[in-house]
Protein backbone atom coordinates (compact mmCIF):
# COMPACT_ATOMS: atom_id res chain seq x y z
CA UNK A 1 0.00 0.00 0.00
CA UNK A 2 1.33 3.11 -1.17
CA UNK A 3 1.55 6.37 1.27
CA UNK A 4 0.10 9.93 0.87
CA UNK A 5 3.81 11.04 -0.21
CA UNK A 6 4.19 8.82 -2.90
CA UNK A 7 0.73 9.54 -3.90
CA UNK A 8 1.54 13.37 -4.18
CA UNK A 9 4.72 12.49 -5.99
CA UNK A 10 2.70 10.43 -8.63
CA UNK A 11 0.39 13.34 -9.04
CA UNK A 12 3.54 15.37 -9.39
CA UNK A 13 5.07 13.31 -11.80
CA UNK A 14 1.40 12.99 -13.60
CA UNK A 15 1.50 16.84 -14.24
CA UNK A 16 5.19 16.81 -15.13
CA UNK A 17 4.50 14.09 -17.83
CA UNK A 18 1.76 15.93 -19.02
CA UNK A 19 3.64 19.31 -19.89
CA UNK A 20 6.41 17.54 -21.05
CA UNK A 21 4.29 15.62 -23.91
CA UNK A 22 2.50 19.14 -24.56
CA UNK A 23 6.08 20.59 -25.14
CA UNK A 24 6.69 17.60 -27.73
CA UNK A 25 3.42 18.22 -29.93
CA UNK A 26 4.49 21.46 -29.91
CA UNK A 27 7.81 21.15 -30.98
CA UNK A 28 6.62 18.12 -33.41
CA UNK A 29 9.08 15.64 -31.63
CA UNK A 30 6.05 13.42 -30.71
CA UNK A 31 2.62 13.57 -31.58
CA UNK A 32 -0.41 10.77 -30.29
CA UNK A 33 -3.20 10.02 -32.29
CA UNK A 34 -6.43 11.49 -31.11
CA UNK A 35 -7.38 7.64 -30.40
CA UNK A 36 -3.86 7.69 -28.21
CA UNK A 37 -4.42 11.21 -27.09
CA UNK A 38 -7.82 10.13 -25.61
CA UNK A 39 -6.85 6.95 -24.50
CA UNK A 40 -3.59 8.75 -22.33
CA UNK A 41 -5.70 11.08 -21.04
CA UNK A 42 -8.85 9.18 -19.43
CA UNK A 43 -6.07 6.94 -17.73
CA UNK A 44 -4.32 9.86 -16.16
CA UNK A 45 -7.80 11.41 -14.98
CA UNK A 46 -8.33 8.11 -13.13
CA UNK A 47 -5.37 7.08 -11.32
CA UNK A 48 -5.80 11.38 -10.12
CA UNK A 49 -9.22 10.64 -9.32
CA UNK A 50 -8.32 7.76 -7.51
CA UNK A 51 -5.67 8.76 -5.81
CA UNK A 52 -7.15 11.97 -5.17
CA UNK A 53 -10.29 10.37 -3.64
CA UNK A 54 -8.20 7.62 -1.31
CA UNK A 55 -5.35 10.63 -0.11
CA UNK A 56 -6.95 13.71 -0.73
CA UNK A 57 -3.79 15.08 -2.29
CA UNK A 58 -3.24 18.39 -4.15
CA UNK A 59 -3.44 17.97 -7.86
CA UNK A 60 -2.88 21.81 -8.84
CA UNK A 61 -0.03 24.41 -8.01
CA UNK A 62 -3.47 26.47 -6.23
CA UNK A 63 -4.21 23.61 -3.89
CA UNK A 64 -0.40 22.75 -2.56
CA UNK A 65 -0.32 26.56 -1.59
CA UNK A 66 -3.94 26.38 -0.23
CA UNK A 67 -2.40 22.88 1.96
CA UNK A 68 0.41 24.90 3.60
CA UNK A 69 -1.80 27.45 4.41
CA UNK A 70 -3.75 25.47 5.95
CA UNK A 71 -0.79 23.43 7.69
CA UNK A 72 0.30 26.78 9.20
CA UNK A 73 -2.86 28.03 10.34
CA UNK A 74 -3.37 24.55 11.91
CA UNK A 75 0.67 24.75 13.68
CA UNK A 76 -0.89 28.85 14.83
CA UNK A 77 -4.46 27.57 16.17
CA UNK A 78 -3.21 24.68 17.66
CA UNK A 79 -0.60 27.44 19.76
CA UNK A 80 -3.34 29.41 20.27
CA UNK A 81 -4.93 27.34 22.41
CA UNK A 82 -2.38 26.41 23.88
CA UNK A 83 -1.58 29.73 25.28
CA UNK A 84 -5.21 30.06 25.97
CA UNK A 85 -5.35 27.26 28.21
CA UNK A 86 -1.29 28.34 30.26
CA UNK A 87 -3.41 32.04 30.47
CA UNK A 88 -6.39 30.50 31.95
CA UNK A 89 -4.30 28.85 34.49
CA UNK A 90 -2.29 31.54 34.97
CA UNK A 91 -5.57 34.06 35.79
CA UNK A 92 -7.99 31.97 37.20
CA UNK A 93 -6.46 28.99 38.78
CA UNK A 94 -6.39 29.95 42.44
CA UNK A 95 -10.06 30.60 42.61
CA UNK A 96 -11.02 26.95 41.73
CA UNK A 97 -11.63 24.28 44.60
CA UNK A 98 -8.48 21.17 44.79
CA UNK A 99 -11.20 18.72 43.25
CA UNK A 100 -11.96 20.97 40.02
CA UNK A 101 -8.17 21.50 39.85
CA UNK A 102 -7.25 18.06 39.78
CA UNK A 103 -10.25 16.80 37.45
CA UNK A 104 -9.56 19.98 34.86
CA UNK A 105 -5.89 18.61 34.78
CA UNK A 106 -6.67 15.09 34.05
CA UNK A 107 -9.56 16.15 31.82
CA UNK A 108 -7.59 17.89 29.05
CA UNK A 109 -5.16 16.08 27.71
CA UNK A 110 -7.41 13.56 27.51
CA UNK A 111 -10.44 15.15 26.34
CA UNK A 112 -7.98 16.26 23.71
CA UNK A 113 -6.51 13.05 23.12
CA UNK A 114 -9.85 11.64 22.32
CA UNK A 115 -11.38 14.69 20.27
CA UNK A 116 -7.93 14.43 17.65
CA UNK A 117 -8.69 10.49 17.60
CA UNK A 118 -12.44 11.48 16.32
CA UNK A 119 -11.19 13.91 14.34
CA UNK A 120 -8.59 11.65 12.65
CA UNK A 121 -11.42 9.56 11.91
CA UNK A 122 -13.26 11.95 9.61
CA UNK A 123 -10.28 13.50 8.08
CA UNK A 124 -7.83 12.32 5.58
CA UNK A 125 -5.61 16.06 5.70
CA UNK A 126 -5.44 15.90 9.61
CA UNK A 127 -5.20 19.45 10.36
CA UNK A 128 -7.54 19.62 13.03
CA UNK A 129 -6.17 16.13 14.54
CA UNK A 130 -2.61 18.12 14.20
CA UNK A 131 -4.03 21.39 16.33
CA UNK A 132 -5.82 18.85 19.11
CA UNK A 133 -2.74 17.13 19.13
CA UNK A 134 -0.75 20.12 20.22
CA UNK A 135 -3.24 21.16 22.70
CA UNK A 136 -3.06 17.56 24.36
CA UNK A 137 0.65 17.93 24.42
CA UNK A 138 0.41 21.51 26.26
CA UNK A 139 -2.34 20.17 28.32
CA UNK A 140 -0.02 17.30 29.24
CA UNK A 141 2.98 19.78 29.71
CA UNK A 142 0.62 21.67 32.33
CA UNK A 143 -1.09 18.95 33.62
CA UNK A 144 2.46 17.67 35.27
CA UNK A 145 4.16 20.78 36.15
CA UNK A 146 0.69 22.34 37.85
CA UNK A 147 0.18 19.05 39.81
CA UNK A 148 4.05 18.45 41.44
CA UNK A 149 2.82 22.40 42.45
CA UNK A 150 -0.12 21.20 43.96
CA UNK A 151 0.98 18.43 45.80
CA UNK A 152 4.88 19.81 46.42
CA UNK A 153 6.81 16.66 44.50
CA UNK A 154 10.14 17.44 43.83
CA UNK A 155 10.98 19.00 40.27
CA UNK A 156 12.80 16.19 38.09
CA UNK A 157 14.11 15.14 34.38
CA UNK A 158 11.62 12.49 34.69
CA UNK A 159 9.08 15.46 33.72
CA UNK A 160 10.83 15.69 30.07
CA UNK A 161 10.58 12.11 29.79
CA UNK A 162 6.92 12.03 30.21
CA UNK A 163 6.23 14.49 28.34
CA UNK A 164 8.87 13.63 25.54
CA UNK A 165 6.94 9.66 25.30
CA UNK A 166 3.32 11.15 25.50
CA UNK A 167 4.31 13.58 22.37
CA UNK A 168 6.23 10.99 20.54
CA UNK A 169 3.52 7.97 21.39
CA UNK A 170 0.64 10.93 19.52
CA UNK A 171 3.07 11.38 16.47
CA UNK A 172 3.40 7.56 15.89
CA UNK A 173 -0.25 6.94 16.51
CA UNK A 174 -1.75 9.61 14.28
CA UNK A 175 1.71 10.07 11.61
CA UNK A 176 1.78 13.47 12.79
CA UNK A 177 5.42 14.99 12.37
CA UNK A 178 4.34 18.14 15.22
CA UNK A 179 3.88 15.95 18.19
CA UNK A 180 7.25 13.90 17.08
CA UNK A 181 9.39 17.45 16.90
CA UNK A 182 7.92 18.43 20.43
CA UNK A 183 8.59 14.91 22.03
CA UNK A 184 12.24 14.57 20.81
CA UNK A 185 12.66 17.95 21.99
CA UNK A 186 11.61 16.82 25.26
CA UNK A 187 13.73 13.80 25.12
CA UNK A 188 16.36 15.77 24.12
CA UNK A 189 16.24 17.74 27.40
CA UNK A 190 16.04 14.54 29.78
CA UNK A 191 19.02 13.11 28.50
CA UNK A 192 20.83 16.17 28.89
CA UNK A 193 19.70 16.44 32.39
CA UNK A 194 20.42 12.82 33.32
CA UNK A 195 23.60 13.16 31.84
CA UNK A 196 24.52 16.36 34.14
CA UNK A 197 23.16 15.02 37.23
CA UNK A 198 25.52 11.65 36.43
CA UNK A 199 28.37 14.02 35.89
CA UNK A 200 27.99 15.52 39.80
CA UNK A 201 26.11 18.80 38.79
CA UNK A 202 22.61 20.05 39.45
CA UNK A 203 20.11 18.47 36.42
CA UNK A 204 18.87 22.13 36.42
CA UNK A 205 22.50 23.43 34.99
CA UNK A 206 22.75 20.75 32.26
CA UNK A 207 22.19 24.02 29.80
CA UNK A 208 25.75 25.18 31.18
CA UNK A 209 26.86 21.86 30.07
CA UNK A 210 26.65 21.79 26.35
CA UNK A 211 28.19 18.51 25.32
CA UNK A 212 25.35 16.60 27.09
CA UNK A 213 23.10 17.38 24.57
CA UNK A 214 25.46 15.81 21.88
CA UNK A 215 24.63 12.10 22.89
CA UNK A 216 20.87 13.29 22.26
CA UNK A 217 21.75 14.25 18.66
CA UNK A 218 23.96 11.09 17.63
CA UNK A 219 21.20 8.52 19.26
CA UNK A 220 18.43 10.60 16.94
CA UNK A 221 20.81 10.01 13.59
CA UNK A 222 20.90 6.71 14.09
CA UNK A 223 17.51 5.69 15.05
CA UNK A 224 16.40 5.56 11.01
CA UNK A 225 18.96 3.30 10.58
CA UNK A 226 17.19 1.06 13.70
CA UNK A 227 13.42 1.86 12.53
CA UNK A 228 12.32 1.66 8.86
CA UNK A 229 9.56 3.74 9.15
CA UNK A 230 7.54 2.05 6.18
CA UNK A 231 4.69 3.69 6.59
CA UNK A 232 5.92 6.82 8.46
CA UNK A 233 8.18 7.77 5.66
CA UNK A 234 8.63 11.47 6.73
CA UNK A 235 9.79 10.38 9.92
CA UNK A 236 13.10 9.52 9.05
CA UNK A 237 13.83 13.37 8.12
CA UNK A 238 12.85 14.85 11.39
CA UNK A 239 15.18 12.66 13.10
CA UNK A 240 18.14 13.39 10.95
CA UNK A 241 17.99 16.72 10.98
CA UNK A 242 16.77 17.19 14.16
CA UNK A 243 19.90 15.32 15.39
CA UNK A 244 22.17 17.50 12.82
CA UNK A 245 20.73 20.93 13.99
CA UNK A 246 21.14 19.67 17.60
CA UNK A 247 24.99 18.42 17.27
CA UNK A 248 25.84 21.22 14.96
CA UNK A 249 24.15 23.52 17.48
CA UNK A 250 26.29 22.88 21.08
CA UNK A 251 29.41 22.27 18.63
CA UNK A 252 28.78 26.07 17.91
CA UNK A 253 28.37 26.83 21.31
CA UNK A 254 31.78 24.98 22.09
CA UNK A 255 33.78 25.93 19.81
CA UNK A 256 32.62 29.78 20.46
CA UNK A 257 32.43 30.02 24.23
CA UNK A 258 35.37 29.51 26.97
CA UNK A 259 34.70 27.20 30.31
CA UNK A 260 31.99 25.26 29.25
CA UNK A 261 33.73 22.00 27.90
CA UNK A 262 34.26 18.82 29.72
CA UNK A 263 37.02 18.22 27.54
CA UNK A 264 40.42 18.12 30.07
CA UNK A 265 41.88 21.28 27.69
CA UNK A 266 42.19 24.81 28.10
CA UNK A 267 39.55 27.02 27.15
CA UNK A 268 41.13 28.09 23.66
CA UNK A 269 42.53 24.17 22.93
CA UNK A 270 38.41 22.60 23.60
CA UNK A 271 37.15 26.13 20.83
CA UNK A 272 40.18 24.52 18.32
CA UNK A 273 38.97 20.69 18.72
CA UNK A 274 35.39 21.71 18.44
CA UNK A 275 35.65 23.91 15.49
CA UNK A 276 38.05 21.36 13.75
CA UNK A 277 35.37 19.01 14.70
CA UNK A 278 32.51 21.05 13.16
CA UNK A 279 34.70 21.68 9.58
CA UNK A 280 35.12 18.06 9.45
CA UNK A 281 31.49 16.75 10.72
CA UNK A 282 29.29 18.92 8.27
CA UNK A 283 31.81 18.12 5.14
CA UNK A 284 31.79 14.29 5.57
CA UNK A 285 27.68 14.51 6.67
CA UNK A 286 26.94 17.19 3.17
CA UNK A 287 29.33 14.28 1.48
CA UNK A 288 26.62 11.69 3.22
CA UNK A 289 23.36 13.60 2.32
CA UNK A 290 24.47 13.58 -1.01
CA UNK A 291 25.78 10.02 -1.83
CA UNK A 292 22.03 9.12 -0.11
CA UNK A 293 20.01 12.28 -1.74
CA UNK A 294 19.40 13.65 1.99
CA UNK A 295 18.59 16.99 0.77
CA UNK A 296 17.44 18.21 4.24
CA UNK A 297 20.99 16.90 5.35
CA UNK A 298 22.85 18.75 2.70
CA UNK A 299 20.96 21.87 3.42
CA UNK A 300 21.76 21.87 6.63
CA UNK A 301 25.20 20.40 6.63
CA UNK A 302 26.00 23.33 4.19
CA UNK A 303 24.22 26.17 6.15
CA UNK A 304 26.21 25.05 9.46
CA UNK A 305 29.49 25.15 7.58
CA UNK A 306 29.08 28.73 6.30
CA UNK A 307 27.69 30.11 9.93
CA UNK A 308 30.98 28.11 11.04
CA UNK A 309 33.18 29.75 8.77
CA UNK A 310 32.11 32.95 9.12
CA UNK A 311 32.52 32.97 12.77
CA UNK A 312 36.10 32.04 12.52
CA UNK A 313 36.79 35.03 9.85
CA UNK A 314 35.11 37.12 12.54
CA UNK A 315 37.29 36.01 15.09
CA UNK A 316 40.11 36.18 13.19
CA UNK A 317 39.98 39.68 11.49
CA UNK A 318 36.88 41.81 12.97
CA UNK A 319 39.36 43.56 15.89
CA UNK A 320 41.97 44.99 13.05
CA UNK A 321 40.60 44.95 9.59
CA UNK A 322 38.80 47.90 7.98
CA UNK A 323 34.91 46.69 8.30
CA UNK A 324 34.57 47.52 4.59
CA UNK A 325 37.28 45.29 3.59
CA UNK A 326 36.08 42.43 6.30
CA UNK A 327 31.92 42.64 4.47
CA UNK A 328 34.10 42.74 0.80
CA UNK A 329 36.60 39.75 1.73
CA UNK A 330 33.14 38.17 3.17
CA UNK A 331 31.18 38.94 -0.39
CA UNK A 332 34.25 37.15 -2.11
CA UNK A 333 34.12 34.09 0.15
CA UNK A 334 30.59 33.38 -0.15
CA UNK A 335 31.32 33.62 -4.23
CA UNK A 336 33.56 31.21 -3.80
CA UNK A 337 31.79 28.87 -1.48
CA UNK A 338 28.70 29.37 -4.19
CA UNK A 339 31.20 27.98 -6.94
CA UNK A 340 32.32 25.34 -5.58
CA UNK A 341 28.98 24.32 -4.56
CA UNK A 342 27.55 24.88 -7.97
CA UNK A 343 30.88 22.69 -9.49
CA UNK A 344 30.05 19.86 -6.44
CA UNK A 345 25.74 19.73 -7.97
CA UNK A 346 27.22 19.50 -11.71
CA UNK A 347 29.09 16.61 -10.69
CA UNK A 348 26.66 15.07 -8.51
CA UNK A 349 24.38 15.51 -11.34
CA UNK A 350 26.86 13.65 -13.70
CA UNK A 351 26.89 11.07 -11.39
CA UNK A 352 23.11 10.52 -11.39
């Protein structure tokens, strides 16, 4: 059975075919006979109308516009309410008897939970089922944090962890990619945490630890290599470059502030491994996205590699060259780094 991505990328391919034989009869390269011509095109109307009616797919240029709209007003609503329901805590919580309290806390998330599985039911799109997804997530977040308040329990990682496995568990269930981004992000944090506390510091500081985040980012690359993801093929992408952004992310921070490596170095030798570190990690991984045709791992790979570079010219001449020569030696850099990206595509291209 075939997935609502490959579906859109038949209907993509349908129109591409399409335009391609109209530029032929026009040229005179290839012409159909009306028998052909008619033949061709009540097959193409219905493998769209079928796959149209089973995935609900956008089969003009109008209606892939109109879907991201609608994508982002769903990602907006669904933070809406979420800040709707934090407010309504925030205002009116204290006049409400223990009892309500407790029930209102249980009752959301839940009551959430439940209205995205009806709505999930009736939609084939999911953008409402996306937008009561995120408001069981926040109701969840709030749910936990209000009730150790309530009852006094002593703040822990174990929070994230919740909260990370209730946002990935609605991602997997409804194929939601939202819920996954906010439930590694939670993840993310209780590793980071558990690492710091292991390391003899407070959980809260782990932030003033960088390098326990990395661990978070390297177990995230390799978990498509564990899980297939079949039927969840979009998965796979959030999880490599959610890993990327995160390693490439405290390698920035450690190769650009002093004290804040674990490494057994002075302050300037940790910056000099962990830039090195960062050159070589986002070649070899824009070498990987391409030999794979990762382009979200190229893009990324590429961006971090400029910011990288660019931070090291800064270091290296801001305090003594003329600021017009430093934006013009800049300008010719990023020519540079634009042909030998445009000679590395031509060759990739070759290749395919």
């Amino acid at each position: 059975m075939i997935s609502r991505r490959d579906a859109q990328e038949r209907v993509d391919r349908i129109r591409a075919f399409r335009e391609e034989l109209s530029a032929l009869g026009t040229e005179g390269a290839l012409t159909l006979t009306p028998e052909q011509q008619e033949g061709l095109d009540a097959h193409l109307e219905r493998t769209l109308a079928a796959l149209s009616g089973q995935f609900d797919i956008d089969l003009t240029d109008s209606q892939r516009q109109l879907s991201w709209g609608m994508r982002v007003v769903s990602a907006l609503g669904g933070l809406a309410f979420c800040a709707a329901l934090f407010f309504f805590v925030y205002r009116f919580w204290g006049l409400l008897p223990l009892v309500l309290q407790v029930t209102l806390l249980v009752a959301v998330p839940l009551t959430a939970t439940a209205a995205a599985e009806f709505a999930a039911r009736r939609e084939r799109t999911l953008y409402f089922t996306s937008l009561l997804c995120l408001v069981a997530f926040a109701g969840f977040v709030i749910n936990l944090n209000v009730l150790a308040a309530i009852f006094n329990l002593t703040p822990s990682p174990g929070g994230f962890l919740a909260w990370g496995l209730f946002g990935v568990a609605l991602a997997y269930h409804f194929g939601l990619r939202l819920p996954l981004i906010a439930g590694l992000g939670c993840l993310l944090a209780n590793t980071a945490c558990v690492l710091a506390s292991f390391s003899g510091m407070a959980w809260t500081n782990a932030i003033e630890r960088p390098e326990t985040g990395l661990p978070g980012g390297l177990l995230l690359l390799a978990v498509p290599s564990v899980l297939r993801h079949r039927k969840l093929d979009r998965f796979p992408a959030v999880y490599r470059t959610g890993g990327l952004i995160v390693i490439y992310f405290v390698i920035l921070i450690l190769g650009t502030v002093s004290g804040v490596s674990f490494l057994p170095l002075t302050s300037k030798y940790s910056q000099y491994v962990y830039q090195t570190a960062g050159f070589v990690a986002s070649a070899g991984a824009i070498a990987w996205g391409i030999r794979r045709g990762w382009a979200s791992v190229v893009n990324v790979s590429a961006a971090f590699f400029v910011i990288l570079l660019f931070v090291k010219l800064t270091e290296w001449w801001w305090d003594w060259m003329p600021r017009y020569l430093f934006f013009l030696l800049l300008g010719l850099i990023a020519v540079g780094l634009l042909m030998a990206f445009t000679r590395l595509r031509t060759r990739v291209r070759g290749a395919a």
